[in-house]
Each structure stands twice: as structure tokens, then as C-alpha cells.
Protein backbone atom coordinates (compact mmCIF):
# COMPACT_ATOMS: atom_id res chain seq x y z
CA UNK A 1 125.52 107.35 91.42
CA UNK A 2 123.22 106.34 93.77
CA UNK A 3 122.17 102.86 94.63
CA UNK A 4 118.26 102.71 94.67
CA UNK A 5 118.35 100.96 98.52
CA UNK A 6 121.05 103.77 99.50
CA UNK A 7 123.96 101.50 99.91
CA UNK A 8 126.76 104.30 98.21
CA UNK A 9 129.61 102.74 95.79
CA UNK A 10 132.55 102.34 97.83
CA UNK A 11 136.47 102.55 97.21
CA UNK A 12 138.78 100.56 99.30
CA UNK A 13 142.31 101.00 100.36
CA UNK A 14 144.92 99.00 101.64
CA UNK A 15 148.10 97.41 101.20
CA UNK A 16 146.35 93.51 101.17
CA UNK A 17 147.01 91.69 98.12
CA UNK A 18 143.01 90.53 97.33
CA UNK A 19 144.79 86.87 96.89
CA UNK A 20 146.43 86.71 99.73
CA UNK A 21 145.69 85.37 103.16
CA UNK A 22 142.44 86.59 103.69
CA UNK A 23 142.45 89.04 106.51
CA UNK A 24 139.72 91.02 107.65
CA UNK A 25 139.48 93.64 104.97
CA UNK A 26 138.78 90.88 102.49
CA UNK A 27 136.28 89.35 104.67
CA UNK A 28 134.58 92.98 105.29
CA UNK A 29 134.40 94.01 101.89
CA UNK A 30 133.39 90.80 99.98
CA UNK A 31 130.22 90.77 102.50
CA UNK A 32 129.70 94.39 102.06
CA UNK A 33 129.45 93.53 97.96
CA UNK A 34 127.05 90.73 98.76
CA UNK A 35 124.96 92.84 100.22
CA UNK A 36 124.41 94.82 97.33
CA UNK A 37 127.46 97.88 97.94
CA UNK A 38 129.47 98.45 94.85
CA UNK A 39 133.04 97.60 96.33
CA UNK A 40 136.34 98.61 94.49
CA UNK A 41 139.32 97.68 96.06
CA UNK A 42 142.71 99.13 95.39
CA UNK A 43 146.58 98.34 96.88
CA UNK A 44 147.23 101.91 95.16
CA UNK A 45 149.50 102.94 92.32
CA UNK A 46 152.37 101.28 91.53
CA UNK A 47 155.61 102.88 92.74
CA UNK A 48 158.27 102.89 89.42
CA UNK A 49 160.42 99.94 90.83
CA UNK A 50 157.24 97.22 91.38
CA UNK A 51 155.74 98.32 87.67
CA UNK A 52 155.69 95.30 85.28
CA UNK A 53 155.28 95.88 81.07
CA UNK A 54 152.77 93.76 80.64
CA UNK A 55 149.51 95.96 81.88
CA UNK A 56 150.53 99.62 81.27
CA UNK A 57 146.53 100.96 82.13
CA UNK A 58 144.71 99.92 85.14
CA UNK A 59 142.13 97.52 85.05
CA UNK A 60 139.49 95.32 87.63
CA UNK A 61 138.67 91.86 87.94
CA UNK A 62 135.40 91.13 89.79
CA UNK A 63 135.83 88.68 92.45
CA UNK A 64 133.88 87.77 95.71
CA UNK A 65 131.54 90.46 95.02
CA UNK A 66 134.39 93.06 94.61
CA UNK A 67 136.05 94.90 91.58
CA UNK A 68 139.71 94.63 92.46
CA UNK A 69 141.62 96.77 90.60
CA UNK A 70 145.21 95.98 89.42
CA UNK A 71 147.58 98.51 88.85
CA UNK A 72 149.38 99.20 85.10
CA UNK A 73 152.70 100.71 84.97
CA UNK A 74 151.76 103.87 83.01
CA UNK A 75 152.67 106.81 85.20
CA UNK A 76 154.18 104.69 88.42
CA UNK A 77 154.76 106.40 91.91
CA UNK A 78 158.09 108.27 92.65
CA UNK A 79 160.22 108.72 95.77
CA UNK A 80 162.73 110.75 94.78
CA UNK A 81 160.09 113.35 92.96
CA UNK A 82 157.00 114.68 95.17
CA UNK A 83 155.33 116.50 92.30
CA UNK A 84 155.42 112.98 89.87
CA UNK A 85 154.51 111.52 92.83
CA UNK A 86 151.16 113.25 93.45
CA UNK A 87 150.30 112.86 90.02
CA UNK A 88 150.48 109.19 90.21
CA UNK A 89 148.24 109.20 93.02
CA UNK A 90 145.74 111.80 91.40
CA UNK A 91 145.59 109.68 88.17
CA UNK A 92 145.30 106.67 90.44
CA UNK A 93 142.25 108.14 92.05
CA UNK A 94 140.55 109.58 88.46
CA UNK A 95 141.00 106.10 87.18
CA UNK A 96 139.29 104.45 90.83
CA UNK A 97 136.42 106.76 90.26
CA UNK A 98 136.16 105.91 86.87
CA UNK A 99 136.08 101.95 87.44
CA UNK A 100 133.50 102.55 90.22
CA UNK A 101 131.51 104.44 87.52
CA UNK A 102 131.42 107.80 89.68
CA UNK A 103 130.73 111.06 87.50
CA UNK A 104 131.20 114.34 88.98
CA UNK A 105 128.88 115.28 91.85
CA UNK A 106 128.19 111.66 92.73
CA UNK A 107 127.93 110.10 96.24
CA UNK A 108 130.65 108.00 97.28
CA UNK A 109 132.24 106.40 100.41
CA UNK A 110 136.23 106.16 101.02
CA UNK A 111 137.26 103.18 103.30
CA UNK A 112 140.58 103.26 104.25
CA UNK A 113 141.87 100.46 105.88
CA UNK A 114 146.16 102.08 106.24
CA UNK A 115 147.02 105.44 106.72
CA UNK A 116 149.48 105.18 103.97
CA UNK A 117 146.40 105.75 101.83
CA UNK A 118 145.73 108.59 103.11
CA UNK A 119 147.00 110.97 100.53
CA UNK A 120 144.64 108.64 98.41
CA UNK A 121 141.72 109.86 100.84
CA UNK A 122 142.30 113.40 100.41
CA UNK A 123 142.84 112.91 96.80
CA UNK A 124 139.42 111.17 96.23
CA UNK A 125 137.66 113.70 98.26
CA UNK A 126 134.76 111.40 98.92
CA UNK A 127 131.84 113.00 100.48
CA UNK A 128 132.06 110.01 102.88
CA UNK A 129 135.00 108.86 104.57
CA UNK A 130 135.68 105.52 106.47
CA UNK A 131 138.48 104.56 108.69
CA UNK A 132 138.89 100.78 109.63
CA UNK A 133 142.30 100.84 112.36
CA UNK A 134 143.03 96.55 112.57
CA UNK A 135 146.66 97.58 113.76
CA UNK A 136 148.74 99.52 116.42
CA UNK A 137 150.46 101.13 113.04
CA UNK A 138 152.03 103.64 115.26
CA UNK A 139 153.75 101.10 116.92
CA UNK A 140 155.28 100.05 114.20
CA UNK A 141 156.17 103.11 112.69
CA UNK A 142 158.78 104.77 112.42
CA UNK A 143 158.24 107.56 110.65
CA UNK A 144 156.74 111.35 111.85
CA UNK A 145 154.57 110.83 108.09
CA UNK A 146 152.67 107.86 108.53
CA UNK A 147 152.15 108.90 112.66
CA UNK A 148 150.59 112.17 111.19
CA UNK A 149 148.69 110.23 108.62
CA UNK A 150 146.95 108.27 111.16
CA UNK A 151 145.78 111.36 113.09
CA UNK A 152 144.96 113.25 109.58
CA UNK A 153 142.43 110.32 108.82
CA UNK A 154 141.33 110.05 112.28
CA UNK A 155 140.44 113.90 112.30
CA UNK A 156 138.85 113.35 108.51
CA UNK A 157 136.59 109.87 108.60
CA UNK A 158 133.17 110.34 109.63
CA UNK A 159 132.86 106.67 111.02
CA UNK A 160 135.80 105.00 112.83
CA UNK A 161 135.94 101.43 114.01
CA UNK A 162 138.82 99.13 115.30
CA UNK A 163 139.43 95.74 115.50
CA UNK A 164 139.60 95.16 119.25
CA UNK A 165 139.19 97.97 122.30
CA UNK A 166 143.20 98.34 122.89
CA UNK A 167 143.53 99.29 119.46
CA UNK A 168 140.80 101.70 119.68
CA UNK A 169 142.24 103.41 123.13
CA UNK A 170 145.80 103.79 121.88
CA UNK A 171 145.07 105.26 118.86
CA UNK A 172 141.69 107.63 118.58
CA UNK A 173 142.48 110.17 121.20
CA UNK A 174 141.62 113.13 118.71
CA UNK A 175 138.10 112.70 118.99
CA UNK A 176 135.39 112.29 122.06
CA UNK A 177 133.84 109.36 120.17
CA UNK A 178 132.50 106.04 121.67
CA UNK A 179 134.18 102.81 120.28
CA UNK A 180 132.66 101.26 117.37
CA UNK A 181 134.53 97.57 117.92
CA UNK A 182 134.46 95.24 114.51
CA UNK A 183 135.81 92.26 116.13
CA UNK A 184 137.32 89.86 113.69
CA UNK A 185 135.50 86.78 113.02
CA UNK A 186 135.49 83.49 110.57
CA UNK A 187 133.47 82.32 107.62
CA UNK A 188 131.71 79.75 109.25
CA UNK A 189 130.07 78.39 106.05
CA UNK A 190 133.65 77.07 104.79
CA UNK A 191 133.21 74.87 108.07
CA UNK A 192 129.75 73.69 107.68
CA UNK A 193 130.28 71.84 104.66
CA UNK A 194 129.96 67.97 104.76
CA UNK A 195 132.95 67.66 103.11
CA UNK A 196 136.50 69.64 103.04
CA UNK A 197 138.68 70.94 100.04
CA UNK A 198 140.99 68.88 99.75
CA UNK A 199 144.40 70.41 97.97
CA UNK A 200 148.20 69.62 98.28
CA UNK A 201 148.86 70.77 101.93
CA UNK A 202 146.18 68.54 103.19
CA UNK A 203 147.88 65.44 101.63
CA UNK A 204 150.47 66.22 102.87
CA UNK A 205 149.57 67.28 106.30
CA UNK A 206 147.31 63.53 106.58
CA UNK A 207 150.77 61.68 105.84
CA UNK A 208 152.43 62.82 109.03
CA UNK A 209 151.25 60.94 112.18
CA UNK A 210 149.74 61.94 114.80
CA UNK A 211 149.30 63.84 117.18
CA UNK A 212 149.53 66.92 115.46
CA UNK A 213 149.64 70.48 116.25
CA UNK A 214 149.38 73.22 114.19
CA UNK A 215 149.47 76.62 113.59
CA UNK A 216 147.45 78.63 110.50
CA UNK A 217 149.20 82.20 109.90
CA UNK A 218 152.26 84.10 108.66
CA UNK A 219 155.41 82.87 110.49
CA UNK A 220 156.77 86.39 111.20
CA UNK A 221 158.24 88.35 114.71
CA UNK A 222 155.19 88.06 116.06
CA UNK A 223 155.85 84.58 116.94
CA UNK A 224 157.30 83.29 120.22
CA UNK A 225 159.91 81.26 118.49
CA UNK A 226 161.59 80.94 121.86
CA UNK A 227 158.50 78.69 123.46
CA UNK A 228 158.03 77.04 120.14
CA UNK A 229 161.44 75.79 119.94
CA UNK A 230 160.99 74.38 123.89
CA UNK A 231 157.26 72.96 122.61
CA UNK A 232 158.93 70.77 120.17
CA UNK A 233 161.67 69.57 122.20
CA UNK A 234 159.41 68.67 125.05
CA UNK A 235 157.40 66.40 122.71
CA UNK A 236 159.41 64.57 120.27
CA UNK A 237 156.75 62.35 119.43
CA UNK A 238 154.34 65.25 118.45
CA UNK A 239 153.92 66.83 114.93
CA UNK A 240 154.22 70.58 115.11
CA UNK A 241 152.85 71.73 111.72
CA UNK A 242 153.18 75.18 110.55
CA UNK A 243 151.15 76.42 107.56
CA UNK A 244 151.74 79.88 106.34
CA UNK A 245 154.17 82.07 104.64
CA UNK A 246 157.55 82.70 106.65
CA UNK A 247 158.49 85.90 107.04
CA UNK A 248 162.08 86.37 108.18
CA UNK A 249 162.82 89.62 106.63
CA UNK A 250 161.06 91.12 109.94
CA UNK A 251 163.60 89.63 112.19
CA UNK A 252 166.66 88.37 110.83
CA UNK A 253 168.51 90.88 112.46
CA UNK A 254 166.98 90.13 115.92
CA UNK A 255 169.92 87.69 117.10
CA UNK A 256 167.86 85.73 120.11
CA UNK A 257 164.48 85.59 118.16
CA UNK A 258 166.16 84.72 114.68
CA UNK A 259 168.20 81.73 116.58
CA UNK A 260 165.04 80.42 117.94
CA UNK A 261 163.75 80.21 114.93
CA UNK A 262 166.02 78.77 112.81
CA UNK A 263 166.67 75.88 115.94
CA UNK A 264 162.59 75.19 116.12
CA UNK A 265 162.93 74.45 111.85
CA UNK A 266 165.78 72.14 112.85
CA UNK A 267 163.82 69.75 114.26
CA UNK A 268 162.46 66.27 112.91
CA UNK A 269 158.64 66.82 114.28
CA UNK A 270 158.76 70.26 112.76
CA UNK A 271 157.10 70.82 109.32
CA UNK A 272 156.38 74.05 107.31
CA UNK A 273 153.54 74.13 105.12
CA UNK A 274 153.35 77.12 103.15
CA UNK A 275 150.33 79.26 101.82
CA UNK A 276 146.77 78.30 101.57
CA UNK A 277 143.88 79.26 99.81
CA UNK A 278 140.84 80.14 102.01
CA UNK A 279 139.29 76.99 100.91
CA UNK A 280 141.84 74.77 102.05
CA UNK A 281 141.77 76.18 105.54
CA UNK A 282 138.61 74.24 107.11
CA UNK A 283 140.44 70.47 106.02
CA UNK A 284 143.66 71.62 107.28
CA UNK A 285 142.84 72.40 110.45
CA UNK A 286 140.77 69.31 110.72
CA UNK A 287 143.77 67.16 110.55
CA UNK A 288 145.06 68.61 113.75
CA UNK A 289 144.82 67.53 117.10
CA UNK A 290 145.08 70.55 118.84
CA UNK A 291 146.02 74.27 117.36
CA UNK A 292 147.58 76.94 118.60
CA UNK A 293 148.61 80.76 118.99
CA UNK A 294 152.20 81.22 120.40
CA UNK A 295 152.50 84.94 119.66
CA UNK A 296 154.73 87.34 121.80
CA UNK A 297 153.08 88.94 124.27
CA UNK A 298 154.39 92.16 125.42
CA UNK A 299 152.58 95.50 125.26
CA UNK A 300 155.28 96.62 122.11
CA UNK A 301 153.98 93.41 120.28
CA UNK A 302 151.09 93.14 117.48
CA UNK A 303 149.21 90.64 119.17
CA UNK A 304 149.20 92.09 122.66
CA UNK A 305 146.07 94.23 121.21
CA UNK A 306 144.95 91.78 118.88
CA UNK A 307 141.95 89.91 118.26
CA UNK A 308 143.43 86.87 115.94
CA UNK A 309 141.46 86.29 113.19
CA UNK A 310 142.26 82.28 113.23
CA UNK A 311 141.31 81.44 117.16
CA UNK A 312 137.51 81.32 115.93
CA UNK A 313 139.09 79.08 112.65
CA UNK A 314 140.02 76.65 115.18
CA UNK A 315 137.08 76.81 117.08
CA UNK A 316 135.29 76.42 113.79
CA UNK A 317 136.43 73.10 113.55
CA UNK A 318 136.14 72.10 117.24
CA UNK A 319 139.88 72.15 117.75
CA UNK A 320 141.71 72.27 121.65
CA UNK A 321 143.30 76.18 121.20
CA UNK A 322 146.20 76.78 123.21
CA UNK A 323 147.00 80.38 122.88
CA UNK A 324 149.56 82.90 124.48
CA UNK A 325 147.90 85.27 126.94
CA UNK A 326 146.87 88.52 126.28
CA UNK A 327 144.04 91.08 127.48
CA UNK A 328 142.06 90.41 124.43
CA UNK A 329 142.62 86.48 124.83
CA UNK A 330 141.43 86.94 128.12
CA UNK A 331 138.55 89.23 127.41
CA UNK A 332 137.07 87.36 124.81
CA UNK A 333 138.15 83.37 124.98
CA UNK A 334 139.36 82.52 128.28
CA UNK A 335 136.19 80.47 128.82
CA UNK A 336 136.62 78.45 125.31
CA UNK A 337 140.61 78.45 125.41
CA UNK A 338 143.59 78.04 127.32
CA UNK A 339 145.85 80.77 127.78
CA UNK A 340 149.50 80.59 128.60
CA UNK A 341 152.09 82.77 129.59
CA UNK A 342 155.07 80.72 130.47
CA UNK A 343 156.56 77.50 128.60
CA UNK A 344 156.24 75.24 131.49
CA UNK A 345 152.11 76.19 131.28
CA UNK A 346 152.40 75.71 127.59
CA UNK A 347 153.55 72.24 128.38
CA UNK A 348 150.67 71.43 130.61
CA UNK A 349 148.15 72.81 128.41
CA UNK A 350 149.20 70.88 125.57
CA UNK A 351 149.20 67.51 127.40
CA UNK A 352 145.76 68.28 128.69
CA UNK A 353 144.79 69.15 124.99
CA UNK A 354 146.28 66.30 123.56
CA UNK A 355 144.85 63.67 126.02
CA UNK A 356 141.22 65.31 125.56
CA UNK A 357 141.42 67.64 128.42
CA UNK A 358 141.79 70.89 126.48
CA UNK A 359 138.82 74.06 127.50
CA UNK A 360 135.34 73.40 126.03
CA UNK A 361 133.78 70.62 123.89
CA UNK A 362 133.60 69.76 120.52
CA UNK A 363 130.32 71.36 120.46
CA UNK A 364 130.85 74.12 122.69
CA UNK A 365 133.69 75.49 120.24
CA UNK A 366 132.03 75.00 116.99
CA UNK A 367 128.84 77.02 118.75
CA UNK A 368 131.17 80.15 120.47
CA UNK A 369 132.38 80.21 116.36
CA UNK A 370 129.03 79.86 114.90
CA UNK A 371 128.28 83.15 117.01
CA UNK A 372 131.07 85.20 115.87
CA UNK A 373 130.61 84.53 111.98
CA UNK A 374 131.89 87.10 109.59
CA UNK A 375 128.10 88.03 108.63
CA UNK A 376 127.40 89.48 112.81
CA UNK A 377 130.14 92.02 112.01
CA UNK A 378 128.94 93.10 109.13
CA UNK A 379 125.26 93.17 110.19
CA UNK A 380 126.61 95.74 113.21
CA UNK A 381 128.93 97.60 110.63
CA UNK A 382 126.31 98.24 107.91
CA UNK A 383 124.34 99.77 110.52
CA UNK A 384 126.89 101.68 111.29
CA UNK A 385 127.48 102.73 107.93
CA UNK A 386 123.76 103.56 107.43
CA UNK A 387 124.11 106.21 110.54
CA UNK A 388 126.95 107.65 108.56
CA UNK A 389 124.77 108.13 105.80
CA UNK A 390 121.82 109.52 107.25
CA UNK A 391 124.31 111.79 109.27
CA UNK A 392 123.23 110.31 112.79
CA UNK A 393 126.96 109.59 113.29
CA UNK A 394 128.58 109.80 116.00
């Protein structure tokens, strides 16, 4: 099944619920089904304690340009038994082919965004193979399977990119390859509109007063809980809003971090605002004074390699951006944002933010956004793609 301008059907992997937070899978592959690729996106087969009795056969809803297909419970995925377990997977992958409308022989492109898909990757055989690395996952593995995973798809995929250059260096050392970088980026057009959504979290974001600061993104480990909780202390009088989900499973045994934590919540100026649709995000934001990024910053933590996908979100909207420092802060924003390392220069940067001092203008931020859209990254990954197709890659 060949599409008549050569763009090849593609199945996607990863572990993102499609209705989630919107990360940069979603963002990659909705654009990539704009554009005319047939996209369909799977979290994989069900293991036997997630199954549900209400869909027992797999089926796809079409939504922002991708088929995203939904599990059913008939023949779930096993730990205890390796053989049921590879059959789940196999009749996972028959059924992905199927819903894609591949017939035997057909061309096809694998994108794997985890290497715990990659049993999924061999399994699908595609005659193209994809390999998008957003995280340090050996770094957060603990396992000899999922390390060996990463270097099986590394040593299979005929195009690799990464999300930011550390990223990139610590993990594709199999291969003499030059990096293809697929920064993150934001959907500027959800900013350009004259007017914002307008659901439940901004009403009740516009009731606190002002000035407000806020944060956009999951409230997990990665966050310096420890400078937070000084933050709010040090200005009573300021609003510290936090919208996301919170995620204390991932530290609730870490003593220090998990007592910051729960004293920053304590507080009167703190507020927790939970999940938001994409839509809601440009509104939100727009109620803030200044916004922030107070992640941990050692080499062992996620965002020391990162690229955060909401610092152009806040540009987006003109925001002040505070932000902990890190090489890829530094590297990309220190010109358009203020980077901190200790909580007495988190201090001063917020009181320059709040009384209009903050890094760049209005103007200046929503431009440096405007210039990393969503639609760049895809224009330099299709390419990309294209030069895996005509076999001009690497």
C-alpha cells in the first residue's frame, strides 16, 4: 500500500495515552497525518490485569489526523507466561497491520518512540524502521531488558533522531551516525487566536489575585520541590499556581524530596490545578505573570538533557520564564530566559520578572516561539524521512 506522493502508512508506538498531555509524539504524528501519512498509533496490547470487558477486539478512532487504536481484552499480555505473551504481541501486530490496511508485501514504516516496543518492532517486521529517543530511558532503567532493547532498536532503525544533543550522545554509541536533533517545539496556532478557550481551570485560575506564577506540566521527581517550597515562602503575597497531574508515586519514598513537597502544598499562595486539555493551555498561561521551570538539575535527572516542551508555551504567550539551569537551557534560551541554579538567584529572578524586568520582550518571546513551531520540526523530519525512503540515509 503505497501512497501515490510516497509518504508510506506508518505504525506508531509508545506508551502515551493519545488523550493525555500532549507530548511530542502526539505533536509529531498528528502533523505527520496532516501531511497526508497514514498514522496508526498504538500504546500496545493490553497486559491481562489492565483488560476491561467492555471492548474484547481492537478497534481505532480517528483523531488529529491519526487512527488511534484502543486495545480489547481478547488475548491480553502475560508476565508470568513468555509463549502467551508473544502471542499477544503477534496478534497485536496482525491486527495493527490490518487497521493500517497493510496486505502482505506492502511498504510500511515502524516508528517507535520506547524501546519497550521493541518486541513490537521485530514483530511487525516493517521494511522501514524509525527510532524517535525523547528520553535518557537508560537512566531510568533498571532492567538488563529494556537497556538491551534500546541498543536492539538502535542497531535495527534506519533513521534515528533525539530530542536534544545530550540525549543523542549518551545513548547512540552503536552507530557512526551524525545527529539528527528533533527539538521539541509548540503549536503556535493555539496562541495566535484572538481569543482563548476558556474551560474550568481558567476560571478558576482568574479568581486568584495576582501576581501569579505558574507552572504547566506533570508534578513528578523531576521537580525541585526543595526551591519551590523556599519560592513560596519568600513571597507570601504571590500566587504559585501549579497545573498538571501530580505524580507522587515516583517519589514518595524519597524522604527529603517527598517532605518538600508535601510542605510547598501546605501553603496558602499554593494552588494545584490539575489536567488540561491542549486547548486550555494558551488562556492558562495567559493569566500568569511570570512562568516557570524548577526542575532538578543534576546529570542523573530527566531534565538535565532535556529540551522542555512548555518553555516555548510560555514564550508563546510572551510570559517572563524563569527556568532551572541546564546545558540545554543554556544552549538554546539563555538569551530569551533566565536561568537559575541556586534559590537565592531564583529569588532575584523572580522579582525582576515580576516587576517587568524578566529576559526579552513581549515581542521578542512570542517571535523566538513563532520560530520554533511544531510545523519547522516536522518540515526537517519529513525530509528526513524521505532520505530514509529513497535509501540516502545516513
Amino acid at each position: 500500500m503505497d501512497n501515490a506522493s510516497g509518504k508510506r502508512p506508518i505504525i506508531a508506538l509508545d506508551h502515551t495515552s493519545w488523550d493525555g498531555n500532549w507530548m511530542n509524539r502526539q505533536h509529531i504524528l498528528s502533523r505527520l497525518g496532516e501531511r497526508g501519512w497514514p498514522v496508526v498509533y498504538s500504546n500496545g496490547a493490553k497486559f491481562y490485569n489492565e483488560i476491561s470487558l467492555l471492548k474484547p477486539f481492537g478497534s481505532v478512532e480517528k483523531k488529529d489526523n491519526v487512527a488511534v487504536y484502543h486495545s480489547g481484552f481478547f488475548l491480553p499480555r502475560n508476565y508470568k507466561f513468555k509463549t502467551l505473551d508473544r502471542l499477544a504481541i503477534k496478534q497485536h501486530c496482525k491486527d495493527l497491520k490490518k487497521k493500517a490496511g497493510l496486505k502482505k508485501g506492502d511498504d510500511f514504516i515502524t516508528f517507535c518512540f520506547h524501546p519497550d516496543f521493541y518486541p513490537y518492532v521485530e514483530e511487525l517486521d516493517a521494511p522501514h524502521v524509525m527510532f524517535h529517543i525523547y528520553d535518557l530511558f537508560h537512566k531510568f532503567s533498571n532492567t538488563e531488558k529494556k537497556n538491551s532493547n534500546i541498543e536492539k532498536l538502535i542497531n535495527k532503525a534506519d533513521l534515528i533522531t533525539s530530542a536534544t544533543e545530550v540525549v543523542w550522545n549518551e545513548t547512540v554509541k552503536t552507530k557512526n551516525l551524525e545527529p539528527n536533533i528533533i527539538y521539541n517545539a509548540v503549536d503556535f496556532s493555539l496562541f495566535s487566536k484572538k481569543s482563548y478557550y476558556k474551560g474550568s481551570a481558567f476560571n478558576l485560575i482568574e479568581k486568584l489575585p495576582s501576581p501569579r506564577v505558574g507552572y504547566l506540566g506533570a508534578l513528578n521527581r523531576k521537580l525541585d520541590f526543595d526551591i519551590l517550597d523556599k519560592l513560596a515562602n519568600r513571597f507570601p503575597a504571590v500566587q504559585f499556581v501549579m497545573i498538571g497531574p501530580k505524580g507522587t508515586a515516583s517519589f514518595s519514598k524519597d524522604g527529603a524530596l517527598y517532605k518538600a513537597y508535601q510542605s510547598f502544598f501546605a501553603q496558602e499562595n499554593v494552588h494545584h490545578v490539575g489536567s488540561i486539555k491542549k486547548e486550555e493551555i494558551p488562556g492558562c498561561i495567559d493569566l500568569m505573570d511570570v512562568t516557570i521551570a524548577p526542575y532538578i538539575m543534576d546529570k542523573s535527572a530527566w531534565a538535565y538533557a532535556a529540551y522542555p516542551l512548555k518553555i516555548n508555551e510560555y514564550l508563546a504567550a510572551g510570559k517572563p520564564v524563569v527556568s532551572a539551569s541546564s546545558p540545554s537551557m543554556v544552549q538554546y534560551f539563555d538569551d530569551i530566559v533566565v536561568n537559575c541554579n541556586t534559590a537565592d538567584e531564583w529569588e532575584d529572578a523572580l522579582k525582576d520578572a515580576l516587576s517587568g524586568q524578566g529576559k526579552g520582550t513581549f515581542k521578542s518571546r512570542i517571535e523566538f516561539a513563532k520560530s520554533n513551531d511544531w510545523s519547522v520540526r516536522v518540515d526537517k523530519l519529513e525530509k528526513l524521512m524521505f532520505q530514509m525512503l529513497e535509501n540516502k540515509y545516513p
